[in-house]
N, C-alpha and C. Protein backbone atom coordinates (compact mmCIF):
# COMPACT_ATOMS: atom_id res chain seq x y z
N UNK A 1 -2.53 -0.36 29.39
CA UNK A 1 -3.96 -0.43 29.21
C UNK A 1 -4.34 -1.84 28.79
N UNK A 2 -5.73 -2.49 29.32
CA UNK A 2 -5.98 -4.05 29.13
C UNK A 2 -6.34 -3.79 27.84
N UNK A 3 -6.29 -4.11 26.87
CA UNK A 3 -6.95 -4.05 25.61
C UNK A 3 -8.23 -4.71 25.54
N UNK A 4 -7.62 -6.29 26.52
CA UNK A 4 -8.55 -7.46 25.97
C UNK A 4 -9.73 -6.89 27.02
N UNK A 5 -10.11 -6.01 27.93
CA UNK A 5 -11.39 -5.57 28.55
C UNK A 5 -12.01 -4.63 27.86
N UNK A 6 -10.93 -3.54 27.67
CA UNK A 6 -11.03 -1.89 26.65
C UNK A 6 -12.67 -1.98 25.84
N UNK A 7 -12.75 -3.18 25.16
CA UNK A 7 -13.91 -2.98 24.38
C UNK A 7 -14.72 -4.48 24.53
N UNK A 8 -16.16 -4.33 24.08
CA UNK A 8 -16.59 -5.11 24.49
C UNK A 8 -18.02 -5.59 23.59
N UNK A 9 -17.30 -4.65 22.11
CA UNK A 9 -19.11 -5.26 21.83
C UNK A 9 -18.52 -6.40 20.26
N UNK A 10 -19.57 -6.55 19.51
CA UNK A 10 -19.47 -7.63 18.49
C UNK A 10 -17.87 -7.08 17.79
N UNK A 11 -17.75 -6.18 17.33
CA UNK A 11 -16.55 -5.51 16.92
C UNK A 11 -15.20 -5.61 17.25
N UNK A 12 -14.94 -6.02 18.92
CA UNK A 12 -13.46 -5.94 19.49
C UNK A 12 -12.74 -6.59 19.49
N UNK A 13 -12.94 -7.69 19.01
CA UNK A 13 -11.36 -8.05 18.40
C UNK A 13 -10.91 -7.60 17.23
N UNK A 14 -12.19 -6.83 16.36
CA UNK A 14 -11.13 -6.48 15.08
C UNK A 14 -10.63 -5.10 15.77
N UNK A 15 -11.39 -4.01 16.83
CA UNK A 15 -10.62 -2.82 17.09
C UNK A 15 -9.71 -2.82 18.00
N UNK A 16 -9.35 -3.92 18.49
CA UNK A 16 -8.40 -4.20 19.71
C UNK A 16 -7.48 -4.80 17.98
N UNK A 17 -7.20 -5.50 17.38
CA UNK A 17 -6.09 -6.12 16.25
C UNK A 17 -5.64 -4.63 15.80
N UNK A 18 -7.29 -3.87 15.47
CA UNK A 18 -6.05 -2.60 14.42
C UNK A 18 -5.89 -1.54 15.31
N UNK A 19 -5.97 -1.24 16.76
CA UNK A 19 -4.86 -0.47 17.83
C UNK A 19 -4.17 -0.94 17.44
N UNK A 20 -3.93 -2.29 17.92
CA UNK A 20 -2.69 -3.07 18.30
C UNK A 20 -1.65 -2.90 17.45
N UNK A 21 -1.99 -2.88 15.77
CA UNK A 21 -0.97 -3.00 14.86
C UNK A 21 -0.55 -1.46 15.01
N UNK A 22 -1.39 -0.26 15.26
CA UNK A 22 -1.24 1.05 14.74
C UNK A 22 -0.44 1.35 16.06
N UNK A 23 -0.30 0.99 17.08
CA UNK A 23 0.47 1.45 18.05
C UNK A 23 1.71 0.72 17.79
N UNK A 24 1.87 -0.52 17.40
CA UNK A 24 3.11 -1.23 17.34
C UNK A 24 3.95 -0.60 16.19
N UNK A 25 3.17 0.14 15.33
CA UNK A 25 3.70 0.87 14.20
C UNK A 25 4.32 2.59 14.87
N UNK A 26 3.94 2.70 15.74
CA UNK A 26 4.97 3.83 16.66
C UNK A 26 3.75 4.78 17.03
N UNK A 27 2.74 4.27 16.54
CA UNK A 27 1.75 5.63 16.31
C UNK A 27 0.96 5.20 17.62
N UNK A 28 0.19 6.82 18.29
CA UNK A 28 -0.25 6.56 19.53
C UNK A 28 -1.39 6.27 19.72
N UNK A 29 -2.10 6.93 18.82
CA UNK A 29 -3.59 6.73 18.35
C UNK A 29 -4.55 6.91 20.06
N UNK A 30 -4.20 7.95 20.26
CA UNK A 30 -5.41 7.92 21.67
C UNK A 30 -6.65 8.68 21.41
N UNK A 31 -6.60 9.92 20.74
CA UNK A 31 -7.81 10.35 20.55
C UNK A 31 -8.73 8.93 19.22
N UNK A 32 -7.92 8.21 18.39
CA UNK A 32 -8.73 7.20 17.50
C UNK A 32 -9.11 6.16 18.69
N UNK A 33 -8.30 6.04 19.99
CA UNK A 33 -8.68 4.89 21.15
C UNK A 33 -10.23 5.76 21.68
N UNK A 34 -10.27 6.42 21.62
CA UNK A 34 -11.30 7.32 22.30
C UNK A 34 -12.32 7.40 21.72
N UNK A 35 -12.56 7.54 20.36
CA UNK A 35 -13.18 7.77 19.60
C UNK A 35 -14.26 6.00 19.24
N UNK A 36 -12.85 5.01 19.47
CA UNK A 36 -13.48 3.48 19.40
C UNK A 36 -14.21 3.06 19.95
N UNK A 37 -14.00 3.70 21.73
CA UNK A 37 -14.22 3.61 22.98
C UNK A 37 -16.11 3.91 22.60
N UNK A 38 -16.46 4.81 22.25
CA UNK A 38 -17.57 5.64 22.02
C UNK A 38 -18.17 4.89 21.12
N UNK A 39 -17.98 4.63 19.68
CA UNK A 39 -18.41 3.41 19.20
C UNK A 39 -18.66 2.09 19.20
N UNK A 40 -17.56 1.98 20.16
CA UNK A 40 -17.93 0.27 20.76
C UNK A 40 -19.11 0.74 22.00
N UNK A 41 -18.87 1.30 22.65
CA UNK A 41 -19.74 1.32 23.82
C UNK A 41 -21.36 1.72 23.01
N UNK A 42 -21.71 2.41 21.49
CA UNK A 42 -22.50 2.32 21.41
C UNK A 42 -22.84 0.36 20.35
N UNK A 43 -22.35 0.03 19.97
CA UNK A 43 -22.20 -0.76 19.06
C UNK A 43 -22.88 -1.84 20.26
N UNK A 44 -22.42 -2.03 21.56
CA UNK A 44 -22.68 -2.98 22.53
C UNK A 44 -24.27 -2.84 23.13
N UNK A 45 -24.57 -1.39 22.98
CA UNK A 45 -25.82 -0.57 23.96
C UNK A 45 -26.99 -1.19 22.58
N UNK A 46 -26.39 -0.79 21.51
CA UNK A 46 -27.72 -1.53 20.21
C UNK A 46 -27.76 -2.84 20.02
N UNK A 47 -26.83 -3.75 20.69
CA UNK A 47 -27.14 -4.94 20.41
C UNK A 47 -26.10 -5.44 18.98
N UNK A 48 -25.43 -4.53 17.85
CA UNK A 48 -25.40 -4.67 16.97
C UNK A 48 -24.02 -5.69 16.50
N UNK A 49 -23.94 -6.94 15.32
CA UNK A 49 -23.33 -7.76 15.30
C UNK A 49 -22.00 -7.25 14.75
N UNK A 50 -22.33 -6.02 13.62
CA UNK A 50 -21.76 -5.48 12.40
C UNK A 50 -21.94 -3.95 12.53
N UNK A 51 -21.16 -3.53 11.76
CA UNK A 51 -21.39 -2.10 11.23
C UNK A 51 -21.80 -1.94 10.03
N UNK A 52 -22.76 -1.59 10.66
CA UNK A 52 -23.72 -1.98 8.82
C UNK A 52 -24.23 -0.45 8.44
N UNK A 53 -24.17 -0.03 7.46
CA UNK A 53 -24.37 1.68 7.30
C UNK A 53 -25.84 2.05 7.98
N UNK A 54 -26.91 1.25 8.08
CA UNK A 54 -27.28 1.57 8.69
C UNK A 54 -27.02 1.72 10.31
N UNK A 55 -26.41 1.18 11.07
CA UNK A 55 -25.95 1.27 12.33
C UNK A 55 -24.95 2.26 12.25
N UNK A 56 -24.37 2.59 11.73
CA UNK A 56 -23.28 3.64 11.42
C UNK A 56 -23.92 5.19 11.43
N UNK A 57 -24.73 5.19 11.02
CA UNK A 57 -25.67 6.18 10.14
C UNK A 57 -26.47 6.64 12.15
N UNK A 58 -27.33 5.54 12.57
CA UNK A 58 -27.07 5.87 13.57
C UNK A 58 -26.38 6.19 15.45
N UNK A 59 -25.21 5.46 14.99
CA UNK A 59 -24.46 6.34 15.50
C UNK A 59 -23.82 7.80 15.28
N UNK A 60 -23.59 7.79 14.27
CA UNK A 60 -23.56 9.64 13.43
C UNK A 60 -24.35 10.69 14.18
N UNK A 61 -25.96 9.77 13.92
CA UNK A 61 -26.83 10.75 14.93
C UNK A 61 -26.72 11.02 16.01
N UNK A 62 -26.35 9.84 16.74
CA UNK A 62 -25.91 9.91 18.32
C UNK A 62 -24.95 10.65 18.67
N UNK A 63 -24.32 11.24 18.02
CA UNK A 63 -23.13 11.73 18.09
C UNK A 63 -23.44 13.34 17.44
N UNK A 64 -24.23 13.68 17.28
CA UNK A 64 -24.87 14.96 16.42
C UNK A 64 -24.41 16.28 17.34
N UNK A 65 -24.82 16.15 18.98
CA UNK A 65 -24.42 16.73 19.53
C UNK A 65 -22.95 17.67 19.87
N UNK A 66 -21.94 16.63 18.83
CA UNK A 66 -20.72 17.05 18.89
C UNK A 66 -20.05 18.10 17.82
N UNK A 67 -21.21 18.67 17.02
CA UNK A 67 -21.52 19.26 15.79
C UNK A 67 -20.75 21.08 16.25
């Protein structure tokens, strides 16, 4: 998997560094890859630089549906 495409918003190099370490540590982490996937892709759609509790807060909502 490309990592360096995988994600794409203000965030991905720090969630592409901590895959990277958590898989090199033996662990597979695909449903947490999946889960990043969904947050970066919203993190990129808001424009947002940071995860700032408010941006967090709504993504939560965005995600309400999964309740």
């Amino acid at each position: 998997m490309d990592t360096a495409t995988e994600f794409v918003s203000s965030l991905a190099p720090v969630i592409t560094r901590y895959l990277t370490l958590k898989t090199a540590l033996g662990r597979r982490y695909g449903t947490e890859r999946q889960i990043f996937r969904v947050l970066d892709a919203f993190l990129a759609a808001d424009h947002a630089t940071d995860l700032t509790p408010d941006v967090f807060e709504r993504w939560c909502q965005s995600q309400a549906h999964l309740k």
